[in-house]
C-alpha atoms as a PDB file:
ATOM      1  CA  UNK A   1     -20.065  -3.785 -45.544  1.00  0.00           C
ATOM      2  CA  UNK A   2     -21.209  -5.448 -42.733  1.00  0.00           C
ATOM      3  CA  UNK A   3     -20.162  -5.675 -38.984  1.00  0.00           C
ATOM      4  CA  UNK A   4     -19.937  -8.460 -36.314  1.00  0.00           C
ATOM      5  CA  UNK A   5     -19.541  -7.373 -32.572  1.00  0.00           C
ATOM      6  CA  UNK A   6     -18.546  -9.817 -30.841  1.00  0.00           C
ATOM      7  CA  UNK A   7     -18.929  -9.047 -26.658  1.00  0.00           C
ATOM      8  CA  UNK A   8     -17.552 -12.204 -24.314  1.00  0.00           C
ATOM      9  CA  UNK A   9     -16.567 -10.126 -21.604  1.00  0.00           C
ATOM     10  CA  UNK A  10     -18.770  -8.132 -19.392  1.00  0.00           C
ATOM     11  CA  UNK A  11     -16.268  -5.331 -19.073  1.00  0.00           C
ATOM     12  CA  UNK A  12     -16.187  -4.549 -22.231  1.00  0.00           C
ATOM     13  CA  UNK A  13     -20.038  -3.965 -23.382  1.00  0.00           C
ATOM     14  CA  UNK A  14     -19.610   0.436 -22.979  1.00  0.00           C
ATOM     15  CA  UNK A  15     -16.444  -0.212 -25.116  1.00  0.00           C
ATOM     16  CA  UNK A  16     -18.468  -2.178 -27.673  1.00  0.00           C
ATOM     17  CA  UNK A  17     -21.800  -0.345 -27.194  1.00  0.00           C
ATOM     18  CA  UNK A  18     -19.436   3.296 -28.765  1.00  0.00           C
ATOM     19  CA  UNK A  19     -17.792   0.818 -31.588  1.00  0.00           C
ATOM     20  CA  UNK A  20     -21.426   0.234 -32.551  1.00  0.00           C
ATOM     21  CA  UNK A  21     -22.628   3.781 -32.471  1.00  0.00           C
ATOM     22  CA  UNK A  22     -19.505   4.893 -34.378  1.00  0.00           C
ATOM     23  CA  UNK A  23     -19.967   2.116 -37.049  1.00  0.00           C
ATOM     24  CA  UNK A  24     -24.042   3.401 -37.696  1.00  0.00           C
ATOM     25  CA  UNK A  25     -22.393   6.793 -38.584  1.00  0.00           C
ATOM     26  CA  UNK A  26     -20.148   5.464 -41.179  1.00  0.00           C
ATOM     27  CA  UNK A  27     -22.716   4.992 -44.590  1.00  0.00           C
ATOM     28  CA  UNK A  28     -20.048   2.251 -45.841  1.00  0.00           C
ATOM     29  CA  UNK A  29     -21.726   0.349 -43.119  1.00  0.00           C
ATOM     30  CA  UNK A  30     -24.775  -1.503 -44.006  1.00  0.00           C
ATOM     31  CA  UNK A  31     -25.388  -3.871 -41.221  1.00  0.00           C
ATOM     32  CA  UNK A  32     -24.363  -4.030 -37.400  1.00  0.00           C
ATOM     33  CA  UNK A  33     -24.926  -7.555 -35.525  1.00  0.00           C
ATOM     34  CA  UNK A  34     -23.400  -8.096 -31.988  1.00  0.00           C
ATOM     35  CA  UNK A  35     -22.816 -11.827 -30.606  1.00  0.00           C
ATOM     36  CA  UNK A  36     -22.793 -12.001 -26.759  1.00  0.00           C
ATOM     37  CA  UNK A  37     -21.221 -15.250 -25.074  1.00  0.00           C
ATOM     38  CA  UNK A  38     -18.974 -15.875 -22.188  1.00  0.00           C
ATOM     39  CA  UNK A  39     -19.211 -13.803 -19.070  1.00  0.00           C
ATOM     40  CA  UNK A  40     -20.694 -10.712 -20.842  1.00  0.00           C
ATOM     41  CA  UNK A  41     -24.209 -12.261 -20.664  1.00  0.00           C
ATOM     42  CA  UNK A  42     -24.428 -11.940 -17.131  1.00  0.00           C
ATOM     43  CA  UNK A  43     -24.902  -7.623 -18.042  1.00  0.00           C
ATOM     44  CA  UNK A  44     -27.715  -8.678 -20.346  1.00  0.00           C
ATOM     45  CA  UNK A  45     -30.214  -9.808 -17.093  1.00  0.00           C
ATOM     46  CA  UNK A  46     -33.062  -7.962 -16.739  1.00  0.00           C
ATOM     47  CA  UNK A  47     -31.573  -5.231 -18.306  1.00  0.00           C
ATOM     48  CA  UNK A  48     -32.543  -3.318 -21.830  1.00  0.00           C
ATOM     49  CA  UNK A  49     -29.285  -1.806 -23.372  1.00  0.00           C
ATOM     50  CA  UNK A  50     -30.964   0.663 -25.575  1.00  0.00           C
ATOM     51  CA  UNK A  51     -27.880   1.153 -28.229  1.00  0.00           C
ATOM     52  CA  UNK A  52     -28.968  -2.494 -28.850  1.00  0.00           C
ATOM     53  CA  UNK A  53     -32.289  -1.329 -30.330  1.00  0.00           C
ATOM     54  CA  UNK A  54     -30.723  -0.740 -33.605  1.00  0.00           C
ATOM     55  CA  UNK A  55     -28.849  -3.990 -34.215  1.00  0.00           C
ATOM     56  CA  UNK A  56     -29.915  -7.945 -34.267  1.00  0.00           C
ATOM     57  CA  UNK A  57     -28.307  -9.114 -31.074  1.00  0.00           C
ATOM     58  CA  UNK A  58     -27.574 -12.831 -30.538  1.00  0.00           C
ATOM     59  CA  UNK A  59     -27.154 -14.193 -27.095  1.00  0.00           C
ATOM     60  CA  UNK A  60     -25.501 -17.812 -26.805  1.00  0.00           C
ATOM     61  CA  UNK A  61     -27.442 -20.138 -25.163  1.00  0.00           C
ATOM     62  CA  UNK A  62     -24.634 -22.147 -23.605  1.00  0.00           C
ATOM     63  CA  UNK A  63     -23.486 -19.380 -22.008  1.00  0.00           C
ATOM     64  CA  UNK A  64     -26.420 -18.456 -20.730  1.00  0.00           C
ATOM     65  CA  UNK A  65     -26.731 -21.877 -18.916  1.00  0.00           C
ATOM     66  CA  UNK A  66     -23.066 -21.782 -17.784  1.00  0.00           C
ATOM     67  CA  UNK A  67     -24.020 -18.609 -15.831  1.00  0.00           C
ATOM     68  CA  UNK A  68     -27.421 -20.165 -14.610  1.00  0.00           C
ATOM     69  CA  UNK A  69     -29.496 -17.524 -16.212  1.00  0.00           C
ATOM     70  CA  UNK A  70     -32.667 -18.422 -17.868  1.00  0.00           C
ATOM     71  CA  UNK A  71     -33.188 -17.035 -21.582  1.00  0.00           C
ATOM     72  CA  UNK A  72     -36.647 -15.569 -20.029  1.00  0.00           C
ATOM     73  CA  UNK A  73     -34.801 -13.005 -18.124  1.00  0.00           C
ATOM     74  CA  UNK A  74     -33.205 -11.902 -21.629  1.00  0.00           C
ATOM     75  CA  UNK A  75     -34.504  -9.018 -23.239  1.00  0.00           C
ATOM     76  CA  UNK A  76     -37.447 -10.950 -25.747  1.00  0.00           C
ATOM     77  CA  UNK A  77     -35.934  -8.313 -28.503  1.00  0.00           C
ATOM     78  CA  UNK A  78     -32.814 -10.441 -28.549  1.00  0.00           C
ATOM     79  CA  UNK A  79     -31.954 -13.368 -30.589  1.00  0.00           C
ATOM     80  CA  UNK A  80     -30.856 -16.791 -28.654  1.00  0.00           C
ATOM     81  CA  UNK A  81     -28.893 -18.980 -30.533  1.00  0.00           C
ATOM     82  CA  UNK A  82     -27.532 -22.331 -29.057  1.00  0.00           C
ATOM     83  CA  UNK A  83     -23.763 -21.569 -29.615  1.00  0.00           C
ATOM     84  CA  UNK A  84     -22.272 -18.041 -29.747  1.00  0.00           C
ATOM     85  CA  UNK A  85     -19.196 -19.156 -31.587  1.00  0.00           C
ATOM     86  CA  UNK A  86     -20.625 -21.212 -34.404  1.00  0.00           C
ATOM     87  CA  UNK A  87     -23.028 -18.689 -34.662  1.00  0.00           C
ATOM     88  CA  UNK A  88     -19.420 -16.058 -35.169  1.00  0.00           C
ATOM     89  CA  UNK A  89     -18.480 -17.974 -37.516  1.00  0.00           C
ATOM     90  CA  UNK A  90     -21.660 -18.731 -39.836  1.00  0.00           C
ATOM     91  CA  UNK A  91     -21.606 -14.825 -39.582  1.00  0.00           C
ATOM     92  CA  UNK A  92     -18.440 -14.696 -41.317  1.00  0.00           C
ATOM     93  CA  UNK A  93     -19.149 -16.927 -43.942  1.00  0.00           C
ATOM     94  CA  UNK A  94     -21.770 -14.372 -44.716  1.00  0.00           C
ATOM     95  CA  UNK A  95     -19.117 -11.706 -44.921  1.00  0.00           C
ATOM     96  CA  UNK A  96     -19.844  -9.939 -41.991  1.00  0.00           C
ATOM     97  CA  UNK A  97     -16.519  -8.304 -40.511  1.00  0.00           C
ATOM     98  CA  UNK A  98     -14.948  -9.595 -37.025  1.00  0.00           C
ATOM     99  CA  UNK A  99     -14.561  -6.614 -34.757  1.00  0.00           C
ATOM    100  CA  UNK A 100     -13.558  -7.916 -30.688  1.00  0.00           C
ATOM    101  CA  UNK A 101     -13.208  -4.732 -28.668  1.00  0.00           C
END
């Protein structure tokens, strides 16, 4: 199985950041992704979240500019795509599993 994290609010990124540790554990699990959108990118400046070296991690690039942040202050290791939802949602076409903490 696979897993989809999906973080759009900065309070909740420790909260998603032990969902992802606990979901590596479990062999069942063959893939972890985490999309970041909304507020929550405004953690992800100039800052390295190292639970996220394990996982692809998308960062939407509309919130991104919502939040005035340019994508050069995002960790280079992280993926920017130009719409965090759509990107959700081709995700789940390719049967990765919603999780929202």
């Amino acid at each position: 199985m696979k897993a989809l994290i999906h973080i759009d609010e900065r309070e909740k990124i420790q909260l998603a950041i032990n969902n992802i540790k606990n979901l590596q554990k479990d062999p069942l699990i063959s893939e972890v992704v985490c999309v970041i959108n909304g507020d929550a990118v405004t953690q992800l400046v100039n800052l390295k979240i190292d639970s996220f070296n394990y996982i692809k991690v998308f960062v939407c690039q509309n919130s991104l500019n919502a939040h005035q942040i340019d994508s050069e202050q995002i960790d280079h290791n992280y993926t920017i795509v130009s719409s965090g939802v759509v990107h959700i949602v081709k995700l789940q076409e390719d049967n990765y599993r919603y999780i929202k903490p």
